[in-house]
Protein backbone atom coordinates (compact mmCIF):
# COMPACT_ATOMS: atom_id res chain seq x y z
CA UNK A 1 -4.63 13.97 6.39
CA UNK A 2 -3.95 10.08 5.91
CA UNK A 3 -7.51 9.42 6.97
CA UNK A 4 -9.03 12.64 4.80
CA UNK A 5 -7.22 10.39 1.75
CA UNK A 6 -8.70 6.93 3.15
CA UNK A 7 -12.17 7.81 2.90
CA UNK A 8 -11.50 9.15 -0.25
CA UNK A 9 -9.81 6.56 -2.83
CA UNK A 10 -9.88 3.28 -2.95
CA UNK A 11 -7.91 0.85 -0.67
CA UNK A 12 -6.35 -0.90 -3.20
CA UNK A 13 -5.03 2.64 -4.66
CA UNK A 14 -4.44 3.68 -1.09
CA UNK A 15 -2.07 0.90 -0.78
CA UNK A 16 -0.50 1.71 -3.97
CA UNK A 17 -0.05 5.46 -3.65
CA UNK A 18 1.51 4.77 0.12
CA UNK A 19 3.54 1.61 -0.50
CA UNK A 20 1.43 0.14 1.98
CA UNK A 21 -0.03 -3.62 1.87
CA UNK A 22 -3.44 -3.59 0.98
CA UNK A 23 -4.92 -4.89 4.33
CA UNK A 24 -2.85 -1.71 5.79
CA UNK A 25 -4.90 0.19 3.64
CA UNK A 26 -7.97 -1.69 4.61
CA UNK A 27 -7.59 -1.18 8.13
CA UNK A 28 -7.02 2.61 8.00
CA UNK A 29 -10.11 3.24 5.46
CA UNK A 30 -12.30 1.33 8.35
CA UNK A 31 -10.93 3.53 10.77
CA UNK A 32 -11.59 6.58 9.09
CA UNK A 33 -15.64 5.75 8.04
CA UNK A 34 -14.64 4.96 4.52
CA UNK A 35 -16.95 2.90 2.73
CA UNK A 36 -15.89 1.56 -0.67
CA UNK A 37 -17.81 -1.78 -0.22
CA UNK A 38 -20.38 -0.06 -2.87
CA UNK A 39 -17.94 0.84 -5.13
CA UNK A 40 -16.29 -2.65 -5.06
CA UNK A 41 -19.96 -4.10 -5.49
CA UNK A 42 -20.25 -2.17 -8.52
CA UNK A 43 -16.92 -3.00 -10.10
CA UNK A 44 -17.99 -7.05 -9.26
CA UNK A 45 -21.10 -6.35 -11.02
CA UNK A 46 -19.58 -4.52 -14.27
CA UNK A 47 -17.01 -7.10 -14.80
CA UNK A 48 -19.69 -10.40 -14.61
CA UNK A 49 -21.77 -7.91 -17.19
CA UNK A 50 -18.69 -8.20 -19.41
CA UNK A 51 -17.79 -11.92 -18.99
CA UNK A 52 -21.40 -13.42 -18.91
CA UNK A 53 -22.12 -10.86 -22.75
């Protein structure tokens, strides 16, 4: 179940929702075949949009 939820969310929200440091969480979404490297990509990407407007 812990891995079903790590390839799910987030790490950082992993970390959150399980009290868990966020390398923890990290560690565990690697292990499951979680890939949020995208989705952290596109957050990066959004938030330079904002600051460079």
């Amino acid at each position: 179940m812990l891995f079903a939820l790590a390839q799910e969310v987030p790490a950082g929200l992993l970390s959150k929702m399980l009290g868990v440091h966020t390398s923890v969480a990290v560690v565990w979404q690697r292990a499951s075949g979680g890939d949020w490297m995208g989705y952290a990509a596109e957050v990066t990407a959004r938030s330079a949009i904002r600051i460079g407007s």
